[in-house]
PDB file of N, CA and C in Angstrom:
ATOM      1  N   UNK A   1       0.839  -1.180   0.000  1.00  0.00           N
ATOM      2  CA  UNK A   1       0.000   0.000   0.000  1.00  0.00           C
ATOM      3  C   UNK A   1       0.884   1.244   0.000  1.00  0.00           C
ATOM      4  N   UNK A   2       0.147   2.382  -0.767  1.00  0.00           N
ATOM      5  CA  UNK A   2       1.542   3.354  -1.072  1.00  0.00           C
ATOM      6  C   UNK A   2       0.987   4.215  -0.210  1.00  0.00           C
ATOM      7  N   UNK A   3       1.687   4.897   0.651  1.00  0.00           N
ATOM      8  CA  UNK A   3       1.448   6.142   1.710  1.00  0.00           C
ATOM      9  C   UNK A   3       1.842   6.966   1.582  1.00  0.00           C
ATOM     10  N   UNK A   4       1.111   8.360   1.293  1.00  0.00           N
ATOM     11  CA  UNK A   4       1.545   9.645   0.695  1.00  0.00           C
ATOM     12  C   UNK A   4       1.992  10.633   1.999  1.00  0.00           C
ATOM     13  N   UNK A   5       2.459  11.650   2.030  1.00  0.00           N
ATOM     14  CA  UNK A   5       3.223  12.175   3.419  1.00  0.00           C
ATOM     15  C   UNK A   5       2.587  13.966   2.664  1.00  0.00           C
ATOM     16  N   UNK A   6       1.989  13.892   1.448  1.00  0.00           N
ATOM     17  CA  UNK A   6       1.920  15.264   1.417  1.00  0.00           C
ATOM     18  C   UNK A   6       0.670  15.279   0.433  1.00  0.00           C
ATOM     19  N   UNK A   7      -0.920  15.912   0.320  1.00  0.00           N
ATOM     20  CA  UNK A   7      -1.797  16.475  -0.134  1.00  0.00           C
ATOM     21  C   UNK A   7      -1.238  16.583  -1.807  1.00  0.00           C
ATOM     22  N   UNK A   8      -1.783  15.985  -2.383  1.00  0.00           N
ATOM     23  CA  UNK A   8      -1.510  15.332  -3.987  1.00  0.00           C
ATOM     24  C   UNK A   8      -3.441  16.199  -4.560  1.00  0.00           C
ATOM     25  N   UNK A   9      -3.392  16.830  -5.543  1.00  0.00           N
ATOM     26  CA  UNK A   9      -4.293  17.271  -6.481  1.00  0.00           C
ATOM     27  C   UNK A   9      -3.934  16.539  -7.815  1.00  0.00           C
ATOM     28  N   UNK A  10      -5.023  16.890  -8.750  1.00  0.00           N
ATOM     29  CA  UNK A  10      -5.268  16.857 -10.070  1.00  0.00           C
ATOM     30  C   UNK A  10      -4.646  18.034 -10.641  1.00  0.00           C
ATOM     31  N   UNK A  11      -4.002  18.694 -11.576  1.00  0.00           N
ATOM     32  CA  UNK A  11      -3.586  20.047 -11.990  1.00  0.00           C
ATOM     33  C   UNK A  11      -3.136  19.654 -13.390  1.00  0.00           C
ATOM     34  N   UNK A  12      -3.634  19.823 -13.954  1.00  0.00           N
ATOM     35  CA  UNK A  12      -3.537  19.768 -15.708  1.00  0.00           C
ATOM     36  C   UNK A  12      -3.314  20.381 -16.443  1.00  0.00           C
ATOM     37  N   UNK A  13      -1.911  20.587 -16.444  1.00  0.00           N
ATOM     38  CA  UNK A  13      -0.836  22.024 -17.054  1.00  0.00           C
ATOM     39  C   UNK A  13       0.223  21.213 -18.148  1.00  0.00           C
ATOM     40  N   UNK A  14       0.585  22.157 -18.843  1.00  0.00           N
ATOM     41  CA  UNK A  14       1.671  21.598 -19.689  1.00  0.00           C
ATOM     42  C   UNK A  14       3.020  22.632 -19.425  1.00  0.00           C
ATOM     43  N   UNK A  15       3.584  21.716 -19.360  1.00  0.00           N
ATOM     44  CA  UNK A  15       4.946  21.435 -18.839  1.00  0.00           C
ATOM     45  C   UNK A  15       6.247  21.703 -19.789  1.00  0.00           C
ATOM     46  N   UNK A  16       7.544  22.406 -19.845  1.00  0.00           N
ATOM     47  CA  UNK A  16       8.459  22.504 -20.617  1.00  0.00           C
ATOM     48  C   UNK A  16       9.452  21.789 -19.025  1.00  0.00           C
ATOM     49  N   UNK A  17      10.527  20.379 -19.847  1.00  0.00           N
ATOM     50  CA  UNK A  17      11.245  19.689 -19.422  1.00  0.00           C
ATOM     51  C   UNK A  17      12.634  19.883 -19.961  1.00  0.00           C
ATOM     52  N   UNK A  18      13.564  20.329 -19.149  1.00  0.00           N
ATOM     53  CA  UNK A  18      15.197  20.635 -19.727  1.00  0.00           C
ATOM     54  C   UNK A  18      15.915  19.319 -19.053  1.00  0.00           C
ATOM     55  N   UNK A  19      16.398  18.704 -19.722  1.00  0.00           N
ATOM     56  CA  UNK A  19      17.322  17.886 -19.548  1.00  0.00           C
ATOM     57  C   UNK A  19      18.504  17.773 -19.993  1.00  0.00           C
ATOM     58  N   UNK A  20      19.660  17.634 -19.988  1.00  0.00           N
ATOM     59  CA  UNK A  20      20.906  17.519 -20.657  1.00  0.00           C
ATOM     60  C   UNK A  20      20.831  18.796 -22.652  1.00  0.00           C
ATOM     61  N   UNK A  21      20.652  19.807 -21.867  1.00  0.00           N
ATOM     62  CA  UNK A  21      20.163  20.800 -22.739  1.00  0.00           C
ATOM     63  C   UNK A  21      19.063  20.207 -23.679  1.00  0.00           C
ATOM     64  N   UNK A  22      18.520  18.913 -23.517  1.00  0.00           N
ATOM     65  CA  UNK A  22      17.352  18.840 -24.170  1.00  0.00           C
ATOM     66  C   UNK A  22      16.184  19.588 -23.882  1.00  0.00           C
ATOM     67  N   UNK A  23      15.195  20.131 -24.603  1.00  0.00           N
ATOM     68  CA  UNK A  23      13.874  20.403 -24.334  1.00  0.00           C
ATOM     69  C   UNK A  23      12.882  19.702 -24.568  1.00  0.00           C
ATOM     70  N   UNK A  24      11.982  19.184 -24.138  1.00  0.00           N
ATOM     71  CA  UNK A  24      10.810  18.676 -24.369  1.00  0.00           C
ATOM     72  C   UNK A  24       9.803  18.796 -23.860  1.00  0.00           C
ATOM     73  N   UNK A  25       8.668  18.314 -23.885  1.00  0.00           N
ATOM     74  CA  UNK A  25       7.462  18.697 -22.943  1.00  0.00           C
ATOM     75  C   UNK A  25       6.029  17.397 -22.626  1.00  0.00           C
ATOM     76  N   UNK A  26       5.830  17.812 -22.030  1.00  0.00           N
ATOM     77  CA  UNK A  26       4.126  17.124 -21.144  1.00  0.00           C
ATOM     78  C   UNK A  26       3.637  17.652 -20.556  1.00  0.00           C
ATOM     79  N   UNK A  27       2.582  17.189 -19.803  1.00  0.00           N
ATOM     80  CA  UNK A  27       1.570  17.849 -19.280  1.00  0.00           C
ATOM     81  C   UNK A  27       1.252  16.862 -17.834  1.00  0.00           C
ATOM     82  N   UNK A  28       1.095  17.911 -16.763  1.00  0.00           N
ATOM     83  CA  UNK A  28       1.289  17.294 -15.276  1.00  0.00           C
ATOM     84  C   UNK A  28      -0.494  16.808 -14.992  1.00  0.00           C
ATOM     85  N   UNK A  29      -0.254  15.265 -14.754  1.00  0.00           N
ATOM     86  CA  UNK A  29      -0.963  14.503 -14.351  1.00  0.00           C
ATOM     87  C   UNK A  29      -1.981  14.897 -12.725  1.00  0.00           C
ATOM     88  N   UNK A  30      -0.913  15.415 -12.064  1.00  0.00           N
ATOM     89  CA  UNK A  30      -1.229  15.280 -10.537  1.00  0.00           C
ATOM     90  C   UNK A  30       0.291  16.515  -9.794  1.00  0.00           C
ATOM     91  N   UNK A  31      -0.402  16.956  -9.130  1.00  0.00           N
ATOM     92  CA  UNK A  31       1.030  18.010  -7.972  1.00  0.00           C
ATOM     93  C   UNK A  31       0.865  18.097  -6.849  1.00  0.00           C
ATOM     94  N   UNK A  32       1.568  18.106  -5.959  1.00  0.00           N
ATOM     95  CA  UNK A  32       2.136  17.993  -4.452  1.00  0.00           C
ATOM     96  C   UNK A  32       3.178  19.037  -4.281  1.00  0.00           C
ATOM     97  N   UNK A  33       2.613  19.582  -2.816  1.00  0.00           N
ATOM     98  CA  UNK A  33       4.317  20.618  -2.316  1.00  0.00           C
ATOM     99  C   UNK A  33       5.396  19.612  -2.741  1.00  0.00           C
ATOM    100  N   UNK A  34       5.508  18.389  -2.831  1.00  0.00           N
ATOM    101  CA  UNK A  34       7.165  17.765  -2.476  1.00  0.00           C
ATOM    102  C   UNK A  34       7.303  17.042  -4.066  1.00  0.00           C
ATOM    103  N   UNK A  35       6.228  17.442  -4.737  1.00  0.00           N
ATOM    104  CA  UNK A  35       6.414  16.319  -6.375  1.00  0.00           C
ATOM    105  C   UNK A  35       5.226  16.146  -7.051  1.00  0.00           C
ATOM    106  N   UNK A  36       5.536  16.021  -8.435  1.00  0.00           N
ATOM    107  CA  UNK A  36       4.501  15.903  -9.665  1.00  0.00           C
ATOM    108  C   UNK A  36       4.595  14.550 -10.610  1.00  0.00           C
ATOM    109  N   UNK A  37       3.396  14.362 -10.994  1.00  0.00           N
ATOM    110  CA  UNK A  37       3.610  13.659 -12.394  1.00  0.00           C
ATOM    111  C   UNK A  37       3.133  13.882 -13.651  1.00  0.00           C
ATOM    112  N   UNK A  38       4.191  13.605 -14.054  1.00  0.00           N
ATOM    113  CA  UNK A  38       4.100  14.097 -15.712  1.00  0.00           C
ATOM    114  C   UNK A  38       3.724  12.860 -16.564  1.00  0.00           C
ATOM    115  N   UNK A  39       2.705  13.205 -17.765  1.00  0.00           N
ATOM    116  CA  UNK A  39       2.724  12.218 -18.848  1.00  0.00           C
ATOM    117  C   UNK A  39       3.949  12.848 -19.630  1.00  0.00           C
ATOM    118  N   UNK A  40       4.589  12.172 -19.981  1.00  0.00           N
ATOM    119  CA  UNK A  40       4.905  12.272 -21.446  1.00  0.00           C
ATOM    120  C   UNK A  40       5.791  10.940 -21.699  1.00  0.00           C
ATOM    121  N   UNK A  41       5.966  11.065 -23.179  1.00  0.00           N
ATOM    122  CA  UNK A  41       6.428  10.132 -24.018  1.00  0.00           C
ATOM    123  C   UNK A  41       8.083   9.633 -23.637  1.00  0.00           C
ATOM    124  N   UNK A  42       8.745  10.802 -23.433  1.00  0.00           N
ATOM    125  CA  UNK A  42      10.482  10.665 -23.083  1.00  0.00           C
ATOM    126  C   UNK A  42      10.607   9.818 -22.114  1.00  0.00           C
ATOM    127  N   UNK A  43      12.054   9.121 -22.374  1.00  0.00           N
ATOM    128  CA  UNK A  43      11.902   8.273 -21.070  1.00  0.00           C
ATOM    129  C   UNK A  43      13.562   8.883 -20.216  1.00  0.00           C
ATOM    130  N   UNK A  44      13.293   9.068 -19.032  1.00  0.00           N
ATOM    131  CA  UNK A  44      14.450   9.941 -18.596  1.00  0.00           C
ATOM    132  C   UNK A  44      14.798   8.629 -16.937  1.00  0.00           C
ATOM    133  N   UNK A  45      16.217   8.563 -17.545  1.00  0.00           N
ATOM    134  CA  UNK A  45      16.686   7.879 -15.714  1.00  0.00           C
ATOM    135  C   UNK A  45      16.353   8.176 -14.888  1.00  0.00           C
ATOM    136  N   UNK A  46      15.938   7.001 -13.973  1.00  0.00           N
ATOM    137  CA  UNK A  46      15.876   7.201 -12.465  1.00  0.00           C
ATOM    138  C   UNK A  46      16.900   8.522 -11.821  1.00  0.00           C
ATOM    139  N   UNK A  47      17.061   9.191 -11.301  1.00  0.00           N
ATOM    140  CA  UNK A  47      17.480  10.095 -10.391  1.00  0.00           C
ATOM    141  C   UNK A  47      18.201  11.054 -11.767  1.00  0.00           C
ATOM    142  N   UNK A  48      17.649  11.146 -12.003  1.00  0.00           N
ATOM    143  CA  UNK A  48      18.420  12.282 -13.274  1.00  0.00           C
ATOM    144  C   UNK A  48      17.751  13.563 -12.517  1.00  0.00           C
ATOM    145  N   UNK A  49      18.307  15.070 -12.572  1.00  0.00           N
ATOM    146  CA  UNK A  49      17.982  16.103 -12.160  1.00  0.00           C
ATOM    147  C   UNK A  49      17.712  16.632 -13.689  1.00  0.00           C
ATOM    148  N   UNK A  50      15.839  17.541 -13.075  1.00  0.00           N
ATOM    149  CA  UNK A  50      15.648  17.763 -14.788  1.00  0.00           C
ATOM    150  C   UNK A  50      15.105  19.779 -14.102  1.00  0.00           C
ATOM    151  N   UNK A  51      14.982  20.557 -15.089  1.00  0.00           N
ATOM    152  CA  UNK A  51      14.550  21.826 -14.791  1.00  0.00           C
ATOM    153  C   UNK A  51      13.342  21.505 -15.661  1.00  0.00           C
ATOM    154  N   UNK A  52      12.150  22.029 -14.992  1.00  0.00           N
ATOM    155  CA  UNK A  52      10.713  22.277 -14.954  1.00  0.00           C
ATOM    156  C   UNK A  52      10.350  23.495 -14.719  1.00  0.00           C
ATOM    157  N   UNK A  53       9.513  24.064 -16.294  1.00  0.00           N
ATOM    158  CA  UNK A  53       8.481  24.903 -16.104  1.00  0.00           C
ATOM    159  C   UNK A  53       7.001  24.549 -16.350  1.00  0.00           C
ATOM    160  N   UNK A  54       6.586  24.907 -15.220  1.00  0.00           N
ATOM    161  CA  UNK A  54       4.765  24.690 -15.633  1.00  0.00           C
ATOM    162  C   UNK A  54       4.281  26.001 -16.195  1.00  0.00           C
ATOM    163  N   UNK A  55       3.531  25.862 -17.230  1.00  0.00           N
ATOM    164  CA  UNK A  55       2.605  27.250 -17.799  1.00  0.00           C
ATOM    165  C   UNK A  55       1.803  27.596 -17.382  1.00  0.00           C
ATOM    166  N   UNK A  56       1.576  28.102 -16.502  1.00  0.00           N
ATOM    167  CA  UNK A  56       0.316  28.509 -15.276  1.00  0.00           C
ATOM    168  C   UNK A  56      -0.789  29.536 -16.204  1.00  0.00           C
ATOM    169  N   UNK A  57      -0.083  30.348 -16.700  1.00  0.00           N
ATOM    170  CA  UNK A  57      -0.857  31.429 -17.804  1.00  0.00           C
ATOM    171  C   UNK A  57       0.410  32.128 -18.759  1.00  0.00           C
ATOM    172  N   UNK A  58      -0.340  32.879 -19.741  1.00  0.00           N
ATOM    173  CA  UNK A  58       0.621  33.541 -20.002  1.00  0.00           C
ATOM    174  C   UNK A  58       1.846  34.378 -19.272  1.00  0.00           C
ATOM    175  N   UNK A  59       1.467  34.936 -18.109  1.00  0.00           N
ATOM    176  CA  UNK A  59       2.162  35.902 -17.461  1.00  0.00           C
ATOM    177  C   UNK A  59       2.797  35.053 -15.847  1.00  0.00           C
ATOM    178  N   UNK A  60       2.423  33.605 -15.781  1.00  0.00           N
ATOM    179  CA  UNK A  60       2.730  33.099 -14.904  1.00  0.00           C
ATOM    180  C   UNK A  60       3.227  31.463 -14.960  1.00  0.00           C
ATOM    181  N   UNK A  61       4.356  31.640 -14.208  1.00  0.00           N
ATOM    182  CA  UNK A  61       4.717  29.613 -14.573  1.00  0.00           C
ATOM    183  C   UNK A  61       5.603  29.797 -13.143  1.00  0.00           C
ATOM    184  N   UNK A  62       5.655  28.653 -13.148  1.00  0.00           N
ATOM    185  CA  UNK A  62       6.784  27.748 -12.079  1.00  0.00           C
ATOM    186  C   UNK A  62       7.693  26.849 -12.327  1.00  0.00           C
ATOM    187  N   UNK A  63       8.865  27.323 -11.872  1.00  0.00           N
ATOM    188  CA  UNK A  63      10.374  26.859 -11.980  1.00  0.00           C
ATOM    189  C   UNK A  63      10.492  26.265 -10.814  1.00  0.00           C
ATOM    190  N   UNK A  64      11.306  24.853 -11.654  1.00  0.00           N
ATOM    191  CA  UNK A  64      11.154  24.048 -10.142  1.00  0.00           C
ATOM    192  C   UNK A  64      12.324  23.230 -10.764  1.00  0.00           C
ATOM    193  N   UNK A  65      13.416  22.695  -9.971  1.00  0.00           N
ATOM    194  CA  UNK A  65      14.221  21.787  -9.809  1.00  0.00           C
ATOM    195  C   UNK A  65      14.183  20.406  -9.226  1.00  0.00           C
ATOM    196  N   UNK A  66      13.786  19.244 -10.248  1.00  0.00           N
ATOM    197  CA  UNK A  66      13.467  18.103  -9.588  1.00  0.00           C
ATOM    198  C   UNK A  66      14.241  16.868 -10.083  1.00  0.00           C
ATOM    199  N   UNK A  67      14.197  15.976  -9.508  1.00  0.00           N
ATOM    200  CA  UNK A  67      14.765  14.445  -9.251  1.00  0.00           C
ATOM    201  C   UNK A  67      13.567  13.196  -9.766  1.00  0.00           C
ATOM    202  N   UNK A  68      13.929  12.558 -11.072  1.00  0.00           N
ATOM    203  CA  UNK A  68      13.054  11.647 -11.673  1.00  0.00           C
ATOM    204  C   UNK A  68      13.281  10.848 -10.478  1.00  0.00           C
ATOM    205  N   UNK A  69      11.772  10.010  -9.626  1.00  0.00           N
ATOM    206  CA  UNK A  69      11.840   9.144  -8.330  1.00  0.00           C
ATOM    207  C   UNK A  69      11.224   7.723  -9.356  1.00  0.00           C
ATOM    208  N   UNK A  70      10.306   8.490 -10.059  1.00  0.00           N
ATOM    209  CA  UNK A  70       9.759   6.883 -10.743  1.00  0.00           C
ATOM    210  C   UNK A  70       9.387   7.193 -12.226  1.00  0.00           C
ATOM    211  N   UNK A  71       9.727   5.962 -12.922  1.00  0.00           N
ATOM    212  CA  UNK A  71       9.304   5.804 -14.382  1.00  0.00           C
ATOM    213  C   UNK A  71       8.530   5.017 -14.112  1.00  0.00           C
ATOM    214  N   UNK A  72       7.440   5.336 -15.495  1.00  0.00           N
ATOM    215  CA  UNK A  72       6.378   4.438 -16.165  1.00  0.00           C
ATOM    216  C   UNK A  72       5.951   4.712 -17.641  1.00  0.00           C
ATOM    217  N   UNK A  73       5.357   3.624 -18.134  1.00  0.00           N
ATOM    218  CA  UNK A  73       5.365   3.903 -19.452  1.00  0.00           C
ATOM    219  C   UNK A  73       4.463   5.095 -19.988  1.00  0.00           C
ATOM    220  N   UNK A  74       3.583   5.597 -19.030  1.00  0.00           N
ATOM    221  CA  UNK A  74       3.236   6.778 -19.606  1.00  0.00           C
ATOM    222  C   UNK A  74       3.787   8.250 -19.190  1.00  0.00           C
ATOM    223  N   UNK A  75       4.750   8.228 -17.695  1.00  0.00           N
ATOM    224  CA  UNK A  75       5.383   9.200 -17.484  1.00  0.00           C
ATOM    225  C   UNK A  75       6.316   9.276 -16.398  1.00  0.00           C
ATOM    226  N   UNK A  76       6.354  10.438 -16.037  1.00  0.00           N
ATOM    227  CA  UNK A  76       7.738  10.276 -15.198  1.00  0.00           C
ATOM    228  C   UNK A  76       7.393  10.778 -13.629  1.00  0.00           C
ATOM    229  N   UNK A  77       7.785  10.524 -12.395  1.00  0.00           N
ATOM    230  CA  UNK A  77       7.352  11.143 -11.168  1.00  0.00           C
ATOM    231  C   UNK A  77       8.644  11.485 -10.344  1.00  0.00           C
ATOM    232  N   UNK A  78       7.959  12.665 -10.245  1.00  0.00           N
ATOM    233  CA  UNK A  78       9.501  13.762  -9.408  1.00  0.00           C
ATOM    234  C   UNK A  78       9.199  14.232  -8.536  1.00  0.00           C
ATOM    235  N   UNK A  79      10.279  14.489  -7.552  1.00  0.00           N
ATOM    236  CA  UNK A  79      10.580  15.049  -6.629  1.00  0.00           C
ATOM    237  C   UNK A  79      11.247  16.153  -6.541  1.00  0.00           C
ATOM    238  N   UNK A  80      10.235  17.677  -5.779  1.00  0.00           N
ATOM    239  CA  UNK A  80      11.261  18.631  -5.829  1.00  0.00           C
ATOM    240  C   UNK A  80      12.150  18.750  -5.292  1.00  0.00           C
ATOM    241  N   UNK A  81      13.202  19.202  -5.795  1.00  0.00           N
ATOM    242  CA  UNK A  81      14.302  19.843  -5.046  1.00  0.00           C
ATOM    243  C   UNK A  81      14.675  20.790  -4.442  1.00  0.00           C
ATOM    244  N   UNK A  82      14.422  21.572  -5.710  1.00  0.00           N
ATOM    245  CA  UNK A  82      14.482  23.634  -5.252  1.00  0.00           C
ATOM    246  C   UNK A  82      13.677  24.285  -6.415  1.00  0.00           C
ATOM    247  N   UNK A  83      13.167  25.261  -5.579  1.00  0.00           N
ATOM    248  CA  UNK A  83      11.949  26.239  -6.382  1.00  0.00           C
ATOM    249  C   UNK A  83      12.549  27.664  -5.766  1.00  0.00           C
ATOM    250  N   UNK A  84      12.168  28.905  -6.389  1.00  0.00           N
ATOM    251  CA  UNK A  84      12.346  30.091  -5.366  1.00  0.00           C
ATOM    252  C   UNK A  84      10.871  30.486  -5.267  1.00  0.00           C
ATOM    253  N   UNK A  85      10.897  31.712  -4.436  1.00  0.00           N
ATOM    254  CA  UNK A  85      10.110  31.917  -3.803  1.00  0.00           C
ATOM    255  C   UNK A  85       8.800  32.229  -4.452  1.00  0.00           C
ATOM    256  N   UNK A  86       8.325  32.123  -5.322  1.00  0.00           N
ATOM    257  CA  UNK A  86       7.359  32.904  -6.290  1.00  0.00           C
ATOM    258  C   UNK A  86       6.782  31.577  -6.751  1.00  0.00           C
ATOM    259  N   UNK A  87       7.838  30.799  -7.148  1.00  0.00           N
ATOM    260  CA  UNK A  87       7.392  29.105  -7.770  1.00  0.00           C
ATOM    261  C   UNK A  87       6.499  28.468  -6.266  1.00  0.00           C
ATOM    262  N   UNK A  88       7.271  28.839  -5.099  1.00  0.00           N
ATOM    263  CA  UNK A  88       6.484  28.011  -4.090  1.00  0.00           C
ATOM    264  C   UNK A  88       4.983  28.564  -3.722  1.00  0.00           C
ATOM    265  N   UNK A  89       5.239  29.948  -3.662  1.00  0.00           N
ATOM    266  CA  UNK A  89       3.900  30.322  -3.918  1.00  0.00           C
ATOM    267  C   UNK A  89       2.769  29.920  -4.322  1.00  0.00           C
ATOM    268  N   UNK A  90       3.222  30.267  -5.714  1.00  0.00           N
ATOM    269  CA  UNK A  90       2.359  29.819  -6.833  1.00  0.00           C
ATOM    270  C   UNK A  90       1.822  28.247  -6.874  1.00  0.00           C
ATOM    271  N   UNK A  91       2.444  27.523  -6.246  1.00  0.00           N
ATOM    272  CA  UNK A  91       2.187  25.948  -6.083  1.00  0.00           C
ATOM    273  C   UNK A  91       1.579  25.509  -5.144  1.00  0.00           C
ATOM    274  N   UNK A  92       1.733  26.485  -3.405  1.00  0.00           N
ATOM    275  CA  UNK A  92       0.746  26.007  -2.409  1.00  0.00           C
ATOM    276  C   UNK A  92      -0.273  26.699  -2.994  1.00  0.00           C
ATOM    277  N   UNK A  93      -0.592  27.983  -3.282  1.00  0.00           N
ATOM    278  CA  UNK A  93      -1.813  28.021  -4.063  1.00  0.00           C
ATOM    279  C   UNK A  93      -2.594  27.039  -5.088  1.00  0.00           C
ATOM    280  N   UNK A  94      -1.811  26.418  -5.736  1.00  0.00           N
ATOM    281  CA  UNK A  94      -2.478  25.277  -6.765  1.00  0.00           C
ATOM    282  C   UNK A  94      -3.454  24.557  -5.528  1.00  0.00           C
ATOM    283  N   UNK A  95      -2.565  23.685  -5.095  1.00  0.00           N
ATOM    284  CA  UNK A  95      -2.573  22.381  -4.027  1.00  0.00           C
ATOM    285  C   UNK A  95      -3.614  23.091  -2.763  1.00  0.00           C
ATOM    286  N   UNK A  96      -3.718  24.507  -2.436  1.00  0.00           N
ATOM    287  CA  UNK A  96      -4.726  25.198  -1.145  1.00  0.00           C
ATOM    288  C   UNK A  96      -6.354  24.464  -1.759  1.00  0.00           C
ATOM    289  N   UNK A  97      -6.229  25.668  -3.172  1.00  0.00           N
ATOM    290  CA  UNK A  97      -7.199  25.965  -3.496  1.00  0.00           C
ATOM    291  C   UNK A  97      -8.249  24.644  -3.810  1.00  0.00           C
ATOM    292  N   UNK A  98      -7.689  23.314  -3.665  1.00  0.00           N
ATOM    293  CA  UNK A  98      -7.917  22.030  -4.120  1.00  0.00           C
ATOM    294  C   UNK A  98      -8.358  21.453  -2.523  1.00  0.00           C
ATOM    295  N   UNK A  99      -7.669  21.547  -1.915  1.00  0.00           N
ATOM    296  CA  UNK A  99      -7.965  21.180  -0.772  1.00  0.00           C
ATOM    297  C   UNK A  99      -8.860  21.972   0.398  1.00  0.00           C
ATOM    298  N   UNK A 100      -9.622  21.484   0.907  1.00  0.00           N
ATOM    299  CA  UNK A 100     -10.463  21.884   2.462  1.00  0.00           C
ATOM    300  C   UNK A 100      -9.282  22.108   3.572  1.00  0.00           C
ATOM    301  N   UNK A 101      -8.155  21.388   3.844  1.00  0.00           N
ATOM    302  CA  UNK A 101      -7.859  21.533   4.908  1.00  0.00           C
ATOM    303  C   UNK A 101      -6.576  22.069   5.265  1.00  0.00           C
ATOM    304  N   UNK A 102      -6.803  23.368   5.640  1.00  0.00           N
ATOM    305  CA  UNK A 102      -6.248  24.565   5.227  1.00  0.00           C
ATOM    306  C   UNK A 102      -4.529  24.489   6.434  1.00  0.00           C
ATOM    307  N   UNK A 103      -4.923  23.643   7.250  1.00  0.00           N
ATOM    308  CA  UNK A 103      -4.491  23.079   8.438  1.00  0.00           C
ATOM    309  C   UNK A 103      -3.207  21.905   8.189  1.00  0.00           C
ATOM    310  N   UNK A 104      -3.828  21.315   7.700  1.00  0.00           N
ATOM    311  CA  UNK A 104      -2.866  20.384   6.872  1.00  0.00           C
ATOM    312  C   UNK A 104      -1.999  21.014   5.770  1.00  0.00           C
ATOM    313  N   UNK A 105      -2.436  21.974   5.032  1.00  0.00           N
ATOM    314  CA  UNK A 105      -1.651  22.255   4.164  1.00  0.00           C
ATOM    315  C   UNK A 105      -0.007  23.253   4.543  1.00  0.00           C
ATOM    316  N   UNK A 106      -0.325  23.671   5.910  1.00  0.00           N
ATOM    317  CA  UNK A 106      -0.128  24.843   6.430  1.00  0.00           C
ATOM    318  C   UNK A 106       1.469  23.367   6.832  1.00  0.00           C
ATOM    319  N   UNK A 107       0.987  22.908   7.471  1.00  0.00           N
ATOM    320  CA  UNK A 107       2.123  22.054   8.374  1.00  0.00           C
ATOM    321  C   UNK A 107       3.089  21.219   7.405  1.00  0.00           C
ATOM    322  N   UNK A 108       2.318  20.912   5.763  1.00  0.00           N
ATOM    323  CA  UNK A 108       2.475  20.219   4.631  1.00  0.00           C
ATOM    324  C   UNK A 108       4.300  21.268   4.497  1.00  0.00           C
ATOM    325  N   UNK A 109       4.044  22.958   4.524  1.00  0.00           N
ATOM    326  CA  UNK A 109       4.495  24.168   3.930  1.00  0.00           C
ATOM    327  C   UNK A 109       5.778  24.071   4.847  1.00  0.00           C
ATOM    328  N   UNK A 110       5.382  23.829   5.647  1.00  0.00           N
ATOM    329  CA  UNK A 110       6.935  23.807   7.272  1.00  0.00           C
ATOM    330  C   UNK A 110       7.805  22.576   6.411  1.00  0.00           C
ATOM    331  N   UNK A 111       7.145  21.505   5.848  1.00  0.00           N
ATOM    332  CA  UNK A 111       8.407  20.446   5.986  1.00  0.00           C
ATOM    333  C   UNK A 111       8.513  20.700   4.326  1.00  0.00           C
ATOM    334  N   UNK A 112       8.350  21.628   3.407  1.00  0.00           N
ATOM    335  CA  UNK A 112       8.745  21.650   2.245  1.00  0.00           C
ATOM    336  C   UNK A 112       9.987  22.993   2.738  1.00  0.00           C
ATOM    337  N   UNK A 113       9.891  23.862   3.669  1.00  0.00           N
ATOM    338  CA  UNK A 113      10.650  25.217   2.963  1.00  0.00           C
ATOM    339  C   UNK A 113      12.282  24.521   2.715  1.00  0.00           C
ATOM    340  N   UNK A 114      12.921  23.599   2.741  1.00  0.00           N
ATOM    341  CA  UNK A 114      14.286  24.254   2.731  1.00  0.00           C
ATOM    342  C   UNK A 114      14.232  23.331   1.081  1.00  0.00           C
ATOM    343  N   UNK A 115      13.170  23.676   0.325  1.00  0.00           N
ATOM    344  CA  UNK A 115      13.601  23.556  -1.178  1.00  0.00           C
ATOM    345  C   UNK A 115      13.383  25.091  -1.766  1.00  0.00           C
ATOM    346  N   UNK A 116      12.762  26.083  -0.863  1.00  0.00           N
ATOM    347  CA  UNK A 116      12.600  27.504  -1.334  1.00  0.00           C
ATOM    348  C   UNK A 116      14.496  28.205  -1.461  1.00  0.00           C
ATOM    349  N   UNK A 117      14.597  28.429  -2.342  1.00  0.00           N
ATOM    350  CA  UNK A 117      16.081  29.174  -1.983  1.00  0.00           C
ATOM    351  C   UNK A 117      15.432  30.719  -3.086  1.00  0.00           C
TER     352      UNK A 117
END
């Protein structure tokens, strides 16, 4: 049985993926303060460090620094690393506005900050 440690939503954004100066892209399945999953087609190593932008709107996205934790054949699941301060923002807002329990999310925010730099 898999046990989650942090408030997981639905958020259905498309995604620009930098890897080894590659670019490519997908679109995020599901997001968490601590990690996302992405569909897409690429298949990227276990623990590879990749740079992530989500397209929030035109005038808004999130930069996030993460760690491939799991492959599957339809996508990839990461773990953040480091975001600054505007990306974290912008992300407990995703994950608040989804959730009732404003309480949980709050205590969720204490054991994410030391990926804010």
């Amino acid at each position: 049985m898999e046990k989650r440690f942090f408030t997981r939503v639905k958020f259905v954004e498309n995604v620009s993926i930098n890897h080894d100066n590659q670019l490519f892209f997908g679109d995020i399945q599901n997001i968490c303060l601590q990690g996302l999953f992405i569909k897409t087609k690429h298949s990227v190593p276990l623990q590879t460090s990749l740079q992530i932008t989500v397209f929030c709107s035109p005038d808004s996205s999130i930069h996030l620094n993460a760690n491939v934790v799991r492959c599957e054949a339809s996508g990839i699941g990461l773990q953040i690393r480091k975001m600054d301060v505007n990306s974290f923002v912008q992300l407990r807002n995703v994950v608040a506005t989804q959730c009732n329990d404003h309480g949980r999310i709050m205590r969720e925010t204490y054991k994410v900050t030391n990926c804010i730099h």
